[in-house]
Protein backbone atom coordinates (compact mmCIF):
# COMPACT_ATOMS: atom_id res chain seq x y z
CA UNK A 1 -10.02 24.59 -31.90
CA UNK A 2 -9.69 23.53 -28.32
CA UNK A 3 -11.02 26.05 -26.09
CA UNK A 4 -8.40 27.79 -23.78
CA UNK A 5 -9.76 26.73 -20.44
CA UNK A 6 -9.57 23.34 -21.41
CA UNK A 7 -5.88 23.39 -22.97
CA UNK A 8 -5.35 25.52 -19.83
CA UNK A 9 -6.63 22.41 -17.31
CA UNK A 10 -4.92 19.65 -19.35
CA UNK A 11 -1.73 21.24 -19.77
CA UNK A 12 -1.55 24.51 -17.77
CA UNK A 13 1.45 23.64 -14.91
CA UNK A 14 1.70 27.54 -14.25
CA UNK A 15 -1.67 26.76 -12.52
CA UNK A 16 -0.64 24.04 -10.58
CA UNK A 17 -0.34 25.98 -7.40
CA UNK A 18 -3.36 28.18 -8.23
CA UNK A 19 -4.89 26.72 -4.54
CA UNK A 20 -3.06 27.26 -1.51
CA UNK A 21 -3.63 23.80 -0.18
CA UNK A 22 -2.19 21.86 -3.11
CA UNK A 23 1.06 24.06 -2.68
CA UNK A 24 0.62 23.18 1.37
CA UNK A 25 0.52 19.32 0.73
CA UNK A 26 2.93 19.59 -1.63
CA UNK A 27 5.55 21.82 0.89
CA UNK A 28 4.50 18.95 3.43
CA UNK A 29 5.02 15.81 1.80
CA UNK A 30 8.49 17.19 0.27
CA UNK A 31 9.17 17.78 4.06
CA UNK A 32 8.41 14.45 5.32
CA UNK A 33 10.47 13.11 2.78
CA UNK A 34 13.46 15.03 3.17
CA UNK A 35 13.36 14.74 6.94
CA UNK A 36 12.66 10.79 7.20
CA UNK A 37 15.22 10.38 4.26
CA UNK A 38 18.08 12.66 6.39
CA UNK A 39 17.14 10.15 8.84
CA UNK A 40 17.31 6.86 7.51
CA UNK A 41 20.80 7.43 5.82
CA UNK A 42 22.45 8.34 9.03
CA UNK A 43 21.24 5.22 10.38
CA UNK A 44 22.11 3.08 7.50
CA UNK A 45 25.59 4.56 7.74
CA UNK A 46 25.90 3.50 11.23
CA UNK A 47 23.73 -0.08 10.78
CA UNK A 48 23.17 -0.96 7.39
CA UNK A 49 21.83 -4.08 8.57
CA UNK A 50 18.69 -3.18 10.40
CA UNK A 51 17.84 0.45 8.75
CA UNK A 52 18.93 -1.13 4.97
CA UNK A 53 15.46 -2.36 3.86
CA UNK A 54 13.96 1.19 5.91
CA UNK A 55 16.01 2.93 3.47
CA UNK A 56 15.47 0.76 0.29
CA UNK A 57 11.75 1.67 0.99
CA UNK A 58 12.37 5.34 1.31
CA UNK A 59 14.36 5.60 -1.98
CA UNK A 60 11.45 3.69 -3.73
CA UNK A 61 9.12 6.22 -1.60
CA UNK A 62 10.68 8.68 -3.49
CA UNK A 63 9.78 7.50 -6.74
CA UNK A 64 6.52 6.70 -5.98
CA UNK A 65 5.74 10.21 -3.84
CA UNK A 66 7.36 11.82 -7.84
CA UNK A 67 5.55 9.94 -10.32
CA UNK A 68 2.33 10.63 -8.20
CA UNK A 69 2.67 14.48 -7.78
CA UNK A 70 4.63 15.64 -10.45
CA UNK A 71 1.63 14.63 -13.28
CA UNK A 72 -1.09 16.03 -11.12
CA UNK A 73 0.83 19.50 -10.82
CA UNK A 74 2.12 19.35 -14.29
CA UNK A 75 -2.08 19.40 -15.65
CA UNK A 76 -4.90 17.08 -16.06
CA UNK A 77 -3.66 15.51 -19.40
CA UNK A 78 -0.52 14.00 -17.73
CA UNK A 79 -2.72 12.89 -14.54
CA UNK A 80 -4.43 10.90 -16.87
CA UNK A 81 -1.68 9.33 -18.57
CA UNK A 82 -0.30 8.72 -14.89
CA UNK A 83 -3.38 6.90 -13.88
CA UNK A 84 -3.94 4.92 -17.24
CA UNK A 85 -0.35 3.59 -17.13
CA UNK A 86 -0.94 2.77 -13.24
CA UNK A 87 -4.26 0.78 -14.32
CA UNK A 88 -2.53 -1.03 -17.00
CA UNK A 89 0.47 -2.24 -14.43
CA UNK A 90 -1.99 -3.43 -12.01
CA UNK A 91 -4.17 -5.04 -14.37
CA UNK A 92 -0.77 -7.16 -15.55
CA UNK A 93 0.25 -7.70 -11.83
CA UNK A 94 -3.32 -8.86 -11.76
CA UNK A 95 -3.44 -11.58 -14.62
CA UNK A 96 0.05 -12.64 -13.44
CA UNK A 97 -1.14 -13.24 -9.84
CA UNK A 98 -3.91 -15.26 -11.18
CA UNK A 99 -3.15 -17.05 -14.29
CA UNK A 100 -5.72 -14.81 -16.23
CA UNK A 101 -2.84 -13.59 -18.52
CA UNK A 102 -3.47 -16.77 -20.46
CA UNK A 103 -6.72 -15.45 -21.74
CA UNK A 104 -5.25 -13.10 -24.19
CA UNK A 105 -8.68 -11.98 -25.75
CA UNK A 106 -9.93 -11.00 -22.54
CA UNK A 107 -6.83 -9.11 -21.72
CA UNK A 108 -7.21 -7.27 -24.70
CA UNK A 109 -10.74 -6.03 -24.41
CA UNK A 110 -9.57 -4.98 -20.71
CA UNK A 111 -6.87 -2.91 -21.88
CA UNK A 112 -8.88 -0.99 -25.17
CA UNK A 113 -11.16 -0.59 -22.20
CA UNK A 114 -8.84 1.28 -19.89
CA UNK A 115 -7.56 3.02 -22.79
CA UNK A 116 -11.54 4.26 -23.88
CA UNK A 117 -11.82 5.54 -20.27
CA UNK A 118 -8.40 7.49 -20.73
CA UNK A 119 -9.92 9.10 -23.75
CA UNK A 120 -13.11 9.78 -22.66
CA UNK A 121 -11.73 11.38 -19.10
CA UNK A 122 -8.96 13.27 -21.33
CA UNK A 123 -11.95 14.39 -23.95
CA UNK A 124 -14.37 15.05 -21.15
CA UNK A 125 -17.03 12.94 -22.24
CA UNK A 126 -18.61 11.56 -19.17
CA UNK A 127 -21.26 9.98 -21.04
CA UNK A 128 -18.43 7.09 -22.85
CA UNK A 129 -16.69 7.03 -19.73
CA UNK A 130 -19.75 5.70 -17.66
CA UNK A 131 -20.93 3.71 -20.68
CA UNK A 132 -17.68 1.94 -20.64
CA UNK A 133 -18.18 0.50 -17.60
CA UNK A 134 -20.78 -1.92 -18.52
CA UNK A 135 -20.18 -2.18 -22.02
CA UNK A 136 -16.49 -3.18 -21.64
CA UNK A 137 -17.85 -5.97 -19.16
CA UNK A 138 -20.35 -7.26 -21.50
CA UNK A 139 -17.71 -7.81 -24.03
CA UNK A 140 -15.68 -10.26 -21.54
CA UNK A 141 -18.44 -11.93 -20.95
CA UNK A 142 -19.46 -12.80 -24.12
CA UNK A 143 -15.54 -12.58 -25.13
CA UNK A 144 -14.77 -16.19 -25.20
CA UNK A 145 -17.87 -17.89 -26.34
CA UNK A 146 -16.65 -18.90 -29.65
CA UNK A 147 -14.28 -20.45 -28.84
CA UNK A 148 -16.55 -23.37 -27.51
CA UNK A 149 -14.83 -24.15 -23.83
CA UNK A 150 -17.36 -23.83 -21.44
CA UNK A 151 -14.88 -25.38 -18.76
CA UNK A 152 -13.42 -22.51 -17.05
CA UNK A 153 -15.98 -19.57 -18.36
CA UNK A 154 -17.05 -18.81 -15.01
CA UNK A 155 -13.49 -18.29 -13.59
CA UNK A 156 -12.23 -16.48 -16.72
CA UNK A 157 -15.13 -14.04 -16.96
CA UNK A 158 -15.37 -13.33 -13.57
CA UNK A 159 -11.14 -12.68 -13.47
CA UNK A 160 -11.82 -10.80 -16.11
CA UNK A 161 -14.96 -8.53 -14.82
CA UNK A 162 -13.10 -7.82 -11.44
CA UNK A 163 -9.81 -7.41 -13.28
CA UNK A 164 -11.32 -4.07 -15.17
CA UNK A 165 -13.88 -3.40 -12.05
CA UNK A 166 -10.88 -2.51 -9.38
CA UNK A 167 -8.30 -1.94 -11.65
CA UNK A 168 -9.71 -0.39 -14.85
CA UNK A 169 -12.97 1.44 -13.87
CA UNK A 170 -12.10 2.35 -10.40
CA UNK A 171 -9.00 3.58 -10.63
CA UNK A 172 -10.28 5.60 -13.93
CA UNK A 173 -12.38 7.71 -11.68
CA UNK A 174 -8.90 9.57 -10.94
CA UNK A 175 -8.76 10.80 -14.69
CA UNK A 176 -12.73 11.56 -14.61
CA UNK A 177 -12.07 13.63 -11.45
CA UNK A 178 -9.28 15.38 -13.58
CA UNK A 179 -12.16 17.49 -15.52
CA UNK A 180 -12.74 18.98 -12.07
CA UNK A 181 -10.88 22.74 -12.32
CA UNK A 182 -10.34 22.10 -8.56
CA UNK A 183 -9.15 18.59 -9.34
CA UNK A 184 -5.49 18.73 -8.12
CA UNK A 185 -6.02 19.47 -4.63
CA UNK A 186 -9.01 16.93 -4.45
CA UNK A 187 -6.78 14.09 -5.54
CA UNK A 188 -3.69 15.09 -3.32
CA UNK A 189 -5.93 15.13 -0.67
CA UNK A 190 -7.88 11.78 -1.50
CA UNK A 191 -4.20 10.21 -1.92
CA UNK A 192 -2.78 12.20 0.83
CA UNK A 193 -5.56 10.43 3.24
CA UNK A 194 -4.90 7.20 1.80
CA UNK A 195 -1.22 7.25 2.43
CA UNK A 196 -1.85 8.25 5.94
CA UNK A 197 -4.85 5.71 6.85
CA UNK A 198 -2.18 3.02 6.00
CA UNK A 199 0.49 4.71 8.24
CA UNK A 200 -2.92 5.36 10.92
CA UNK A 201 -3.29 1.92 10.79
CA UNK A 202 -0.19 0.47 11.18
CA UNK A 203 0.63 2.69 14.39
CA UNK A 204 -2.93 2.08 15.98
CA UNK A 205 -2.71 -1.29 15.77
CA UNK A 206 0.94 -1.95 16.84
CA UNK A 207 0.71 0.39 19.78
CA UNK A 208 -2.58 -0.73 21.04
CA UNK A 209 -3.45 -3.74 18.92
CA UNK A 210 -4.83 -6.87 20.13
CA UNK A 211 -7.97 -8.18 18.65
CA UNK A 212 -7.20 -9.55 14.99
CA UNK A 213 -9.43 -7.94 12.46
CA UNK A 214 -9.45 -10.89 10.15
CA UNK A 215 -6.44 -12.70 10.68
CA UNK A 216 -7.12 -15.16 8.04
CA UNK A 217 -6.86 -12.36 5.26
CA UNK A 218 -4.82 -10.18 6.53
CA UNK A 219 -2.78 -11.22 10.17
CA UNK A 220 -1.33 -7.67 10.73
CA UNK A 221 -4.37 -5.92 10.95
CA UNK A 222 -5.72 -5.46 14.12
CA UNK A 223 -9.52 -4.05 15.10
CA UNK A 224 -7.77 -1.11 17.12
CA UNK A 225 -6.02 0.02 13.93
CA UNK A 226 -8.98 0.22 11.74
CA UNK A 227 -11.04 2.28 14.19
CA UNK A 228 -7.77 4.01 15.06
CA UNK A 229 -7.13 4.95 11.49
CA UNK A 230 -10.80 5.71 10.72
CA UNK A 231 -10.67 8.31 13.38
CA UNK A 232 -7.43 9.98 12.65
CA UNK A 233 -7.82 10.06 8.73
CA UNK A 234 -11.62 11.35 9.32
CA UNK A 235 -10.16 14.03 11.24
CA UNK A 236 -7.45 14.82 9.21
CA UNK A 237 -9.58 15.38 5.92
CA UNK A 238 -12.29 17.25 7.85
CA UNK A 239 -9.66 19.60 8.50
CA UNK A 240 -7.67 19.55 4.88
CA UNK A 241 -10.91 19.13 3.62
CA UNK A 242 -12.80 22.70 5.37
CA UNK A 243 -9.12 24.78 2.77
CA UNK A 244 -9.92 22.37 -0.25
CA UNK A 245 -14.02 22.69 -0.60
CA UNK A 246 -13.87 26.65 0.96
CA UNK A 247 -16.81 28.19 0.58
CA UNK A 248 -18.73 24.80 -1.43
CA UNK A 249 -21.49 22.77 -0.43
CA UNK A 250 -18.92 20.37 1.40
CA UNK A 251 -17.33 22.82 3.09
CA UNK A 252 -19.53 21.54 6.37
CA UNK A 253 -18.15 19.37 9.19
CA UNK A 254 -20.70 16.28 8.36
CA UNK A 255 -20.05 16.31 4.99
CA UNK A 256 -16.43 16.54 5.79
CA UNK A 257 -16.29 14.26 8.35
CA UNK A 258 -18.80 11.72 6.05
CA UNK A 259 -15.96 12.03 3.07
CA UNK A 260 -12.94 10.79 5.66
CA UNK A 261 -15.11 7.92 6.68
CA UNK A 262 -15.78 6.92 3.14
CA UNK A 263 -11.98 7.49 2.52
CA UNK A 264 -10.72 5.26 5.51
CA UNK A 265 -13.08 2.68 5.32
CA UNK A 266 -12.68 2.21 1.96
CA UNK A 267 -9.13 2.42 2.11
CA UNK A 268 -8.64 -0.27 4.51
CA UNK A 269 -11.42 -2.25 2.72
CA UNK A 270 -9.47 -2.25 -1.06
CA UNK A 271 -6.39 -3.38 1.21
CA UNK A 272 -8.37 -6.20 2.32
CA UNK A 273 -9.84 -7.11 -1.18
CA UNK A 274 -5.90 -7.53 -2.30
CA UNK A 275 -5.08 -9.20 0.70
CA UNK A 276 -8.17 -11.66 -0.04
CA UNK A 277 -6.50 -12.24 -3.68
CA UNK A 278 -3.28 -13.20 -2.55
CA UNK A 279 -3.99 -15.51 0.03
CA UNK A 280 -6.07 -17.06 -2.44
CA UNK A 281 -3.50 -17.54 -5.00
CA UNK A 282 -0.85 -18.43 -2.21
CA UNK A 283 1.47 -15.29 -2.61
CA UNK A 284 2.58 -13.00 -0.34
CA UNK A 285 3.39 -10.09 -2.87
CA UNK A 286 1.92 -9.77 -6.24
CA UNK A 287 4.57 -8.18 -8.16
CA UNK A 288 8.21 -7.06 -7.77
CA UNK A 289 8.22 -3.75 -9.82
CA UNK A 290 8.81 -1.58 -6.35
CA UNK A 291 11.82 -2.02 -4.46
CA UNK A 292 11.04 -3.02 -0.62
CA UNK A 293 7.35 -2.66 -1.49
CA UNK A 294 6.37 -5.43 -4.01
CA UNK A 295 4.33 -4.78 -6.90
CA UNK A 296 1.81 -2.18 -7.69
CA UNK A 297 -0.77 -3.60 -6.68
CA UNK A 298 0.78 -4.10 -3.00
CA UNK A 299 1.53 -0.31 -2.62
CA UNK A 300 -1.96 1.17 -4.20
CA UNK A 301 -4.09 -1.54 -2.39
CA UNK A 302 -5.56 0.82 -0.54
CA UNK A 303 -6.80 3.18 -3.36
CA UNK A 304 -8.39 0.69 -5.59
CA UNK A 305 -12.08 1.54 -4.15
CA UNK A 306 -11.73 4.84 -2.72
CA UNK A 307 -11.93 6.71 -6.55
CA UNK A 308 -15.22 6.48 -7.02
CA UNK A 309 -17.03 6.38 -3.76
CA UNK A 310 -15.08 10.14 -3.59
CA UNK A 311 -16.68 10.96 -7.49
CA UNK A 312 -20.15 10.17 -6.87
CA UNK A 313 -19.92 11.92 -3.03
CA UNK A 314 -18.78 15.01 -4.36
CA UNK A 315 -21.27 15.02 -7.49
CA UNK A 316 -23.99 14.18 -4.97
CA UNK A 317 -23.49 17.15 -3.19
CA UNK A 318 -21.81 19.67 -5.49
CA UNK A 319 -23.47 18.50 -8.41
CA UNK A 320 -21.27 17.54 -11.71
CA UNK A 321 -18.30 17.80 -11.18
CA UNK A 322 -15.99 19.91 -14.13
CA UNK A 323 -19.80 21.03 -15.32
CA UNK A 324 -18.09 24.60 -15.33
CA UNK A 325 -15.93 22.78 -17.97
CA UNK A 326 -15.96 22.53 -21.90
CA UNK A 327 -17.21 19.08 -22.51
CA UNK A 328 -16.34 16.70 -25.37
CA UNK A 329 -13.10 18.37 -26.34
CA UNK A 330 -11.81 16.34 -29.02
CA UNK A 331 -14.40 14.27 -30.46
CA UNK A 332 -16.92 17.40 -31.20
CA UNK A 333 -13.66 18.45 -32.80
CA UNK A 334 -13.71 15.29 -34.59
CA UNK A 335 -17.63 15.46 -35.43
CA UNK A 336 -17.59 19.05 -36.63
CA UNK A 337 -14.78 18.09 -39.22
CA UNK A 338 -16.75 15.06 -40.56
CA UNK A 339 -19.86 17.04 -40.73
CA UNK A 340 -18.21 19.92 -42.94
């Protein structure tokens, strides 16, 4: 039988505002919405022309802002599923991008892959999840072998490897962090923080911008808004981040202020690392799925490295995180049936 803390976590939305902050965030980014959106469809009514694509983004801003808080209030089960189906849309916008969708048996140990780490995050088995990491890119690089065309292994493996790396792995450190009782408020903030070092960034650097920060990669991005956004979004989860972690280990302004670094840097960083891919491949976005916004992969950008850099800091100085947690829900389930 599943114990009740853990049906509780998974599925338990009565809890969902059980900390103030998540309830806080959640007031606020409703707000922001609802304001911006009052104010974008006055202007389109009075110049569809120049506020249309504003408001095409807002409406998809909508969506996007609801299928990223309603599964992390609604419990830890349909976070998961949220995140899983996120990693498996990237990874596609991915292979399309880069021709790597030709390489079917690759594709296919990259998706049982992403769909291991959804079980072993939803059974709280931290062991399989970390041991999928490796394993799963073992398997792609052996993968192809038999079928005797060395031409191209390099290239396909390593598509393959970063393919599950960013978009598999990384991104699964969302579910892991799901085990976490405290685990909604952590990820609104880490996404929360994201969000605004993009919006940081974009302000900083048209307002005082005028050193390129790699203008190759990435010609919008100036130097004034990276350190611009790595200020503001350091300061902003100190602060968040003193109601979320009350009265833990973290709960301290270096570690606080440490954790928004980590956040912005990283942020802008896994923008870069998409940027780098599309230039490469000659495209300016990578999918179409998002109205005004491209694909996926051109909207979460920014989160692809951030998930696990957030994991290990918070294990690192609060120790395991969910450890309070029943562990290994469903497949001691499984393994105590079997045995009997």
């Amino acid at each position: 039988m599943i114990p009740e803390v853990a049906v509780e976590r998974l599925f338990g939305f009565r809890h969902a505002f059980d900390a103030p902050v998540t309830l806080w965030l959640t007031v606020a980014i409703l707000t922001v919405m609802t304001a911006s959106g009052a104010a974008l469809f006055v202007l389109n009514r009075r110049n569809a022309e120049q506020f249309g694509e504003a408001w095409l983004r807002w409406k998809s801003w909508v969506w996007i802002a609801g299928c990223i808080l309603i599964p992390i209030l609604l419990g830890a089960a349909w976070t998961i599923a949220a995140v899983t189906l996120l990693s498996l849309g990237c990874y596609r916008e991915f292979t399309r991008a880069t021709g790597l969708f030709r390489e079917k048996t690759i594709s296919v140990i990259v998706v049982l892959g992403i769909f291991v780490l959804a079980f072993a995050s939803l059974d709280h088995w931290e062991r399989l999840f970390f041991a999928t990491g490796p394993l799963t890119v073992g398997l792609i690089t052996i993968a192809t072998i038999p079928s005797d065309r060395p031409k191209g292994y390099i290239q396909r493996v390593a598509l393959g490897v970063l393919g599950f790396s960013l978009f598999g792995f990384s991104l699964g450190y969302m579910s892991n962090l799901a085990n976490d009782v405290n685990y909604r408020p952590i990820l609104l903030l880490m996404i929360f923080a994201v969000s605004l070092n993009d919006v940081f960034a974009y302000c900083f650097g048209k307002a005082l911008g005028r050193r390129k920060l790699l203008p190759a990669t990435s010609p919008g991005k100036t130097m004034a808004g990276f350190l611009g956004a790595l200020f503001s979004t350091s300061l902003v989860v100190a602060v968040l981040g003193h109601f979320v972690f009350a009265g833990s280990a973290v709960d301290h302004i270096g570690h606080l202020i440490f954790l928004g670094v980590l956040i912005s840097a990283l942020g802008q960083l896994g923008d870069l690392v998409i940027s780098s891919i599309k230039r490469d491949v000659g495209v300016k976005d990578i999918g179409v799925v998002i109205p005004g916004h491209g694909g996926l992969l051109d909207r979460f950008d920014s989160l692809v490295l951030v998930p696990p850099a957030v994991f290990h800091y918070l294990s690192l100085v609060l120790g395991p995180l969910g450890g309070d947690q029943p562990v290994r829900i469903f497949s001691s389930m499984a393994q105590w049936t079997i045995g009997n």
